[in-house]
PDB file of N, CA and C in Angstrom:
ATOM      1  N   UNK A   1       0.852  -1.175   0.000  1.00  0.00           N
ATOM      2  CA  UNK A   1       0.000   0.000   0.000  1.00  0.00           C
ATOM      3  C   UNK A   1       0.894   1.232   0.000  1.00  0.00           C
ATOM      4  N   UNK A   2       0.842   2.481  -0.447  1.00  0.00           N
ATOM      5  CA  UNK A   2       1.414   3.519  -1.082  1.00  0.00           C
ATOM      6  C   UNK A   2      -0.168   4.662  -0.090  1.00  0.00           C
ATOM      7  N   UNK A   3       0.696   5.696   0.077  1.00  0.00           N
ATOM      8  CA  UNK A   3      -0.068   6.568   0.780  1.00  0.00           C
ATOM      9  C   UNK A   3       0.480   7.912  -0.034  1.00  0.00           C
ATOM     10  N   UNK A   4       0.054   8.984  -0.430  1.00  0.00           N
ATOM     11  CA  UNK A   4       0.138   9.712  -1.810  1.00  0.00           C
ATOM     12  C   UNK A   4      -0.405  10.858  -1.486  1.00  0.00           C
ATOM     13  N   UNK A   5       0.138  11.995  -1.531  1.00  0.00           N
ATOM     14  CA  UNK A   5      -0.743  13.179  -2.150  1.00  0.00           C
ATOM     15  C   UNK A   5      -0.349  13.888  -2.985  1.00  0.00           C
ATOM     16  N   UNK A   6       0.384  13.435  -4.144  1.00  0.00           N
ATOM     17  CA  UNK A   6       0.836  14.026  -5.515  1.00  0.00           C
ATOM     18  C   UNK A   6       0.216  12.948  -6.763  1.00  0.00           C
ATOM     19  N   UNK A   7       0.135  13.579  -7.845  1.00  0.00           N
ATOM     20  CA  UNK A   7      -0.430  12.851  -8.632  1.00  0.00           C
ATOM     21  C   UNK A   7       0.512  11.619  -9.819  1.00  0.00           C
ATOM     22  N   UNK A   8       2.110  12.641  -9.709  1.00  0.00           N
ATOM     23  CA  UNK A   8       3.236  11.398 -10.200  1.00  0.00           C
ATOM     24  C   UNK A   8       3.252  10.409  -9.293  1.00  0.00           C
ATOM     25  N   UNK A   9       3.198  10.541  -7.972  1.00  0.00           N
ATOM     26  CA  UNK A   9       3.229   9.329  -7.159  1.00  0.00           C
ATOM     27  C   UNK A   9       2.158   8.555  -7.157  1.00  0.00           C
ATOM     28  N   UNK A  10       1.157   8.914  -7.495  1.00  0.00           N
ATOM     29  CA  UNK A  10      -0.049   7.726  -8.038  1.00  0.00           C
ATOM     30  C   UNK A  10       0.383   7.115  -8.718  1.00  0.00           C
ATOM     31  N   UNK A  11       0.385   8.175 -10.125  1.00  0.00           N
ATOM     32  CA  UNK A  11       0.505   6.871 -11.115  1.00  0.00           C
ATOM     33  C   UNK A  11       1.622   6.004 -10.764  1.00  0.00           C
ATOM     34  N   UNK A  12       3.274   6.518 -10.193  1.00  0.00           N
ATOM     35  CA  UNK A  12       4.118   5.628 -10.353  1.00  0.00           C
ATOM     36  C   UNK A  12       3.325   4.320  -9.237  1.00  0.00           C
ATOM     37  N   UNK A  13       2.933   4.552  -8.081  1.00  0.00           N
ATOM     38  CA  UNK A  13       2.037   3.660  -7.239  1.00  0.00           C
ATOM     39  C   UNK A  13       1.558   2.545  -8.251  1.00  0.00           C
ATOM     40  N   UNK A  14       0.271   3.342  -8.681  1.00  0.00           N
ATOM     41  CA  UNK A  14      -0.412   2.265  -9.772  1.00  0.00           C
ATOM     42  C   UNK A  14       0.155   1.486 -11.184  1.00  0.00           C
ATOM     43  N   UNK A  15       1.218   2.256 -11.651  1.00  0.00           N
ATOM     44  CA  UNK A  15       1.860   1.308 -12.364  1.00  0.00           C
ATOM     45  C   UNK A  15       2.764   0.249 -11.768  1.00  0.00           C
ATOM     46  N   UNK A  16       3.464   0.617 -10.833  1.00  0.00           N
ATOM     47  CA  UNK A  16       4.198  -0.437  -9.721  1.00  0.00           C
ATOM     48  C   UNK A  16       2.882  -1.646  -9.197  1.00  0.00           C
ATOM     49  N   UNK A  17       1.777  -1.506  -9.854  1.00  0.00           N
ATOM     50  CA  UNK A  17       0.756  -2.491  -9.021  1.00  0.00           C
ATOM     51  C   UNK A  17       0.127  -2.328  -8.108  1.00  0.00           C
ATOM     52  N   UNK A  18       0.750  -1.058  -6.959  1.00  0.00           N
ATOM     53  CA  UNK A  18       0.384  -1.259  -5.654  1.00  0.00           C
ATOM     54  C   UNK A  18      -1.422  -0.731  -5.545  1.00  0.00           C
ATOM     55  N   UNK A  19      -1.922  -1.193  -3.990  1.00  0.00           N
ATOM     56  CA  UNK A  19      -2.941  -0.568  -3.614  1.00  0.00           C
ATOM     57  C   UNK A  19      -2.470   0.980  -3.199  1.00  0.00           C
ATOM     58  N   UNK A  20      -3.296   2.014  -3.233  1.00  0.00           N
ATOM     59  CA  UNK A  20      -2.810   3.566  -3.221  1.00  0.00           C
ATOM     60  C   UNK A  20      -3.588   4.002  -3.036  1.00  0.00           C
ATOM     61  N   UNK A  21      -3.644   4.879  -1.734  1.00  0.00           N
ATOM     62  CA  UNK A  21      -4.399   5.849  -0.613  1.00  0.00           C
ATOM     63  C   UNK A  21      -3.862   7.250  -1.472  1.00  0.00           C
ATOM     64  N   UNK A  22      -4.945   8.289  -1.478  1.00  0.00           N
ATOM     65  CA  UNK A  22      -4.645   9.465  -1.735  1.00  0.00           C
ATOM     66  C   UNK A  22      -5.354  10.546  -0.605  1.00  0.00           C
ATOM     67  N   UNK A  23      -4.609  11.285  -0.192  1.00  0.00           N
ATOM     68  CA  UNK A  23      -5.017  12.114   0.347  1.00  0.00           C
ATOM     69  C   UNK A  23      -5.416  13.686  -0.078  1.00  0.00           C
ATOM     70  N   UNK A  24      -6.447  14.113  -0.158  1.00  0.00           N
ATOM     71  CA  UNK A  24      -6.510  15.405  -1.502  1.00  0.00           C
ATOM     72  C   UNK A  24      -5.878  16.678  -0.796  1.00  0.00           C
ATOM     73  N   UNK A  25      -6.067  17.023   0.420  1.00  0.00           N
ATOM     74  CA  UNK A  25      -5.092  18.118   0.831  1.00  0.00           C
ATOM     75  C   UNK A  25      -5.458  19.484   0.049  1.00  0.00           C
ATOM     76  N   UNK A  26      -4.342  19.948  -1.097  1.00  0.00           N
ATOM     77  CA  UNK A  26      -5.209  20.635  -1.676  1.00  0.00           C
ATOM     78  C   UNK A  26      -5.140  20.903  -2.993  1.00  0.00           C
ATOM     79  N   UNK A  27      -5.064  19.659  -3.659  1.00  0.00           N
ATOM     80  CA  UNK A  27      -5.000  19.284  -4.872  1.00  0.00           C
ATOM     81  C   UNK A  27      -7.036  19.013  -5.294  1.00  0.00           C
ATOM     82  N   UNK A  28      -7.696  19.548  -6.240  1.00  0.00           N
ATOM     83  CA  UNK A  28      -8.422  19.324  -7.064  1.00  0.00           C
ATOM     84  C   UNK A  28      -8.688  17.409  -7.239  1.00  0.00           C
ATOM     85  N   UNK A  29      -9.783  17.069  -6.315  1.00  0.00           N
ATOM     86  CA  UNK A  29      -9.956  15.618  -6.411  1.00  0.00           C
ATOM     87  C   UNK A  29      -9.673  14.728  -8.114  1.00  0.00           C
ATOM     88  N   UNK A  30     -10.321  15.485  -8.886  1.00  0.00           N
ATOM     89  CA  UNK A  30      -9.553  15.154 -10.491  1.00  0.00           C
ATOM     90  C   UNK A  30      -8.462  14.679 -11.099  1.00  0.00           C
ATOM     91  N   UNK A  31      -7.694  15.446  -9.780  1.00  0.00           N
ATOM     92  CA  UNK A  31      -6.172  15.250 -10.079  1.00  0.00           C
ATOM     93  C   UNK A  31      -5.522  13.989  -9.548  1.00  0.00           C
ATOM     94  N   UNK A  32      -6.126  13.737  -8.624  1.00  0.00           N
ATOM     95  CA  UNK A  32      -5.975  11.872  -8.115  1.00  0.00           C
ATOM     96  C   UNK A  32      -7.029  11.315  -8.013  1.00  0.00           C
ATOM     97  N   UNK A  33      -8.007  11.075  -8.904  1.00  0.00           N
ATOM     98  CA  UNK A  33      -8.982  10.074  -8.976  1.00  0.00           C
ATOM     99  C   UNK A  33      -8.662   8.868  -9.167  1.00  0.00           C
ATOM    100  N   UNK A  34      -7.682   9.001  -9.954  1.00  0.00           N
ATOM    101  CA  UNK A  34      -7.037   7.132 -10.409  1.00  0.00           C
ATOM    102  C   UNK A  34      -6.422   6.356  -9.328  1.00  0.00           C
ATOM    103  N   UNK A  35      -6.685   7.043  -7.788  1.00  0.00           N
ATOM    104  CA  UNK A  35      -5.941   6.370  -6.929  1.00  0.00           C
ATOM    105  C   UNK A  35      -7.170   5.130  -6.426  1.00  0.00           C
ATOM    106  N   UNK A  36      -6.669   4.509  -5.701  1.00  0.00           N
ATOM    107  CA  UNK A  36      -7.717   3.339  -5.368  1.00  0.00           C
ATOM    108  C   UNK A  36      -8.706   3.573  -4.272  1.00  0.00           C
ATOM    109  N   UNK A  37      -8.522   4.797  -3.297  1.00  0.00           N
ATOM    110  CA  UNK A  37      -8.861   5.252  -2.358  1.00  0.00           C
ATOM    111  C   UNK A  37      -8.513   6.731  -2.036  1.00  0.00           C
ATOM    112  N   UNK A  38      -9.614   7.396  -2.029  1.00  0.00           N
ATOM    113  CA  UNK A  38      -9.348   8.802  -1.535  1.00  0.00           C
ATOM    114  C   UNK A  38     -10.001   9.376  -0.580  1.00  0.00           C
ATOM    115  N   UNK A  39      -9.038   9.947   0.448  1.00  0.00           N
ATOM    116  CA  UNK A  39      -9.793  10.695   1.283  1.00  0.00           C
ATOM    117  C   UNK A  39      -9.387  11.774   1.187  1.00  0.00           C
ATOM    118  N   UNK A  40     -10.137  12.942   2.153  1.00  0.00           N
ATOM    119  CA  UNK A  40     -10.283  14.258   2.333  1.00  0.00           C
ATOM    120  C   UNK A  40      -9.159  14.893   3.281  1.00  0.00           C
ATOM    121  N   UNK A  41      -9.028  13.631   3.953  1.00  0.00           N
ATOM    122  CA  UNK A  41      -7.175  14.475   5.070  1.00  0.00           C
ATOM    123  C   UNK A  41      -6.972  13.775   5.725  1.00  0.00           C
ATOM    124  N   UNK A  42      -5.984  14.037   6.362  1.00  0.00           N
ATOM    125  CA  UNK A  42      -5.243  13.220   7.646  1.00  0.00           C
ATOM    126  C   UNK A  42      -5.784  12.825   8.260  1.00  0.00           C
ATOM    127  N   UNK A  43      -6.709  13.482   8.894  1.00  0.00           N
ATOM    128  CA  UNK A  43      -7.656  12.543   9.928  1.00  0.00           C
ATOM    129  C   UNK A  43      -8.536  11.597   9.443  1.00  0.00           C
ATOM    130  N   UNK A  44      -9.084  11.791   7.854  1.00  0.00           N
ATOM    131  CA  UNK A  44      -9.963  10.692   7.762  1.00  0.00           C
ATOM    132  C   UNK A  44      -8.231   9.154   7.516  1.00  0.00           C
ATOM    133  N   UNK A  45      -7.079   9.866   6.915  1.00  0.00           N
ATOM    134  CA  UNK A  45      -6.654   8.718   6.684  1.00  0.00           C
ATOM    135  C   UNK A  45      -5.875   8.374   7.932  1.00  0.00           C
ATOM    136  N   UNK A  46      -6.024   8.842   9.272  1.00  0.00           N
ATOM    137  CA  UNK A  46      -5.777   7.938  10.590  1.00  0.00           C
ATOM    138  C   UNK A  46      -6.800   7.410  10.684  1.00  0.00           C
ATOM    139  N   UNK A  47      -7.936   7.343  10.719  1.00  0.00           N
ATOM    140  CA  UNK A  47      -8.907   6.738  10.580  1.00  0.00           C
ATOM    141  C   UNK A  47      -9.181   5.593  10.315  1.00  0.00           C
ATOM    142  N   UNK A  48      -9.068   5.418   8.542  1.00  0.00           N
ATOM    143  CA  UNK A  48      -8.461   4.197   8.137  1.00  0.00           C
ATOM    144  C   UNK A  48      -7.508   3.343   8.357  1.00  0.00           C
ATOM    145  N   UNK A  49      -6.570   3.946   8.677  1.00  0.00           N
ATOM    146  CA  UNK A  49      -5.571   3.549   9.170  1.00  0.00           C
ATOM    147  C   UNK A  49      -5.481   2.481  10.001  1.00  0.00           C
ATOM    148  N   UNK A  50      -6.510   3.149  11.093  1.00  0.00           N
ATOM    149  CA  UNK A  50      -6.785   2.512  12.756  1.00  0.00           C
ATOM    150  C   UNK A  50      -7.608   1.446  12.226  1.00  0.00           C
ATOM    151  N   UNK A  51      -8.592   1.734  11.363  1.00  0.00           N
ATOM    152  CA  UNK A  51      -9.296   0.650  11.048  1.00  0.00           C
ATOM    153  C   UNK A  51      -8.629  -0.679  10.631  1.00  0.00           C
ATOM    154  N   UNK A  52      -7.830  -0.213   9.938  1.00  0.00           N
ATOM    155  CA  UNK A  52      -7.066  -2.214   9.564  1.00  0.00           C
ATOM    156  C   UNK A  52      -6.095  -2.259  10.394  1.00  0.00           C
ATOM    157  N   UNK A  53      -6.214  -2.232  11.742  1.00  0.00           N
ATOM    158  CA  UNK A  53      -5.655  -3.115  13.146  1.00  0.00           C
ATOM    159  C   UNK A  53      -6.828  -3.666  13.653  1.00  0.00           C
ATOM    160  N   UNK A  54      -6.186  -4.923  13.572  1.00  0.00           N
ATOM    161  CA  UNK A  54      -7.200  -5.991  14.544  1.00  0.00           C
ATOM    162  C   UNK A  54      -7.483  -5.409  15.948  1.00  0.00           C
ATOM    163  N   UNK A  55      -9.143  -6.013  15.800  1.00  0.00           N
ATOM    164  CA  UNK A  55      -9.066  -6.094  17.877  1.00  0.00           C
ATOM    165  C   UNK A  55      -9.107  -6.990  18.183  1.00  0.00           C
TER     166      UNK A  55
END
């Protein structure tokens, strides 16, 4: 998994195969749509984050 908020680092992400988190910050959502997952900021992606640890 690849965690991203530029749009060369997507694609290189997604051509490398990987799964790829984008964070939009303050880039125009358009501009990383091709990522596999996008959120709105840091906190939603601690969020997620926390979410894939087991309880």
């Amino acid at each position: 998994m690849v965690i991203e908020n530029a749009p060369l680092g997507i694609t290189a992400a997604k051509r490398a195969g990987l799964y790829c988190v984008a964070v939009t910050g303050m880039l125009e959502p358009e501009k990383i749509e091709h990522a596999d997952l996008v959120l709105e900021n840091h906190a939603a992606l601690f969020k997620y984050l926390k979410g894939l640890i087991p309880k």
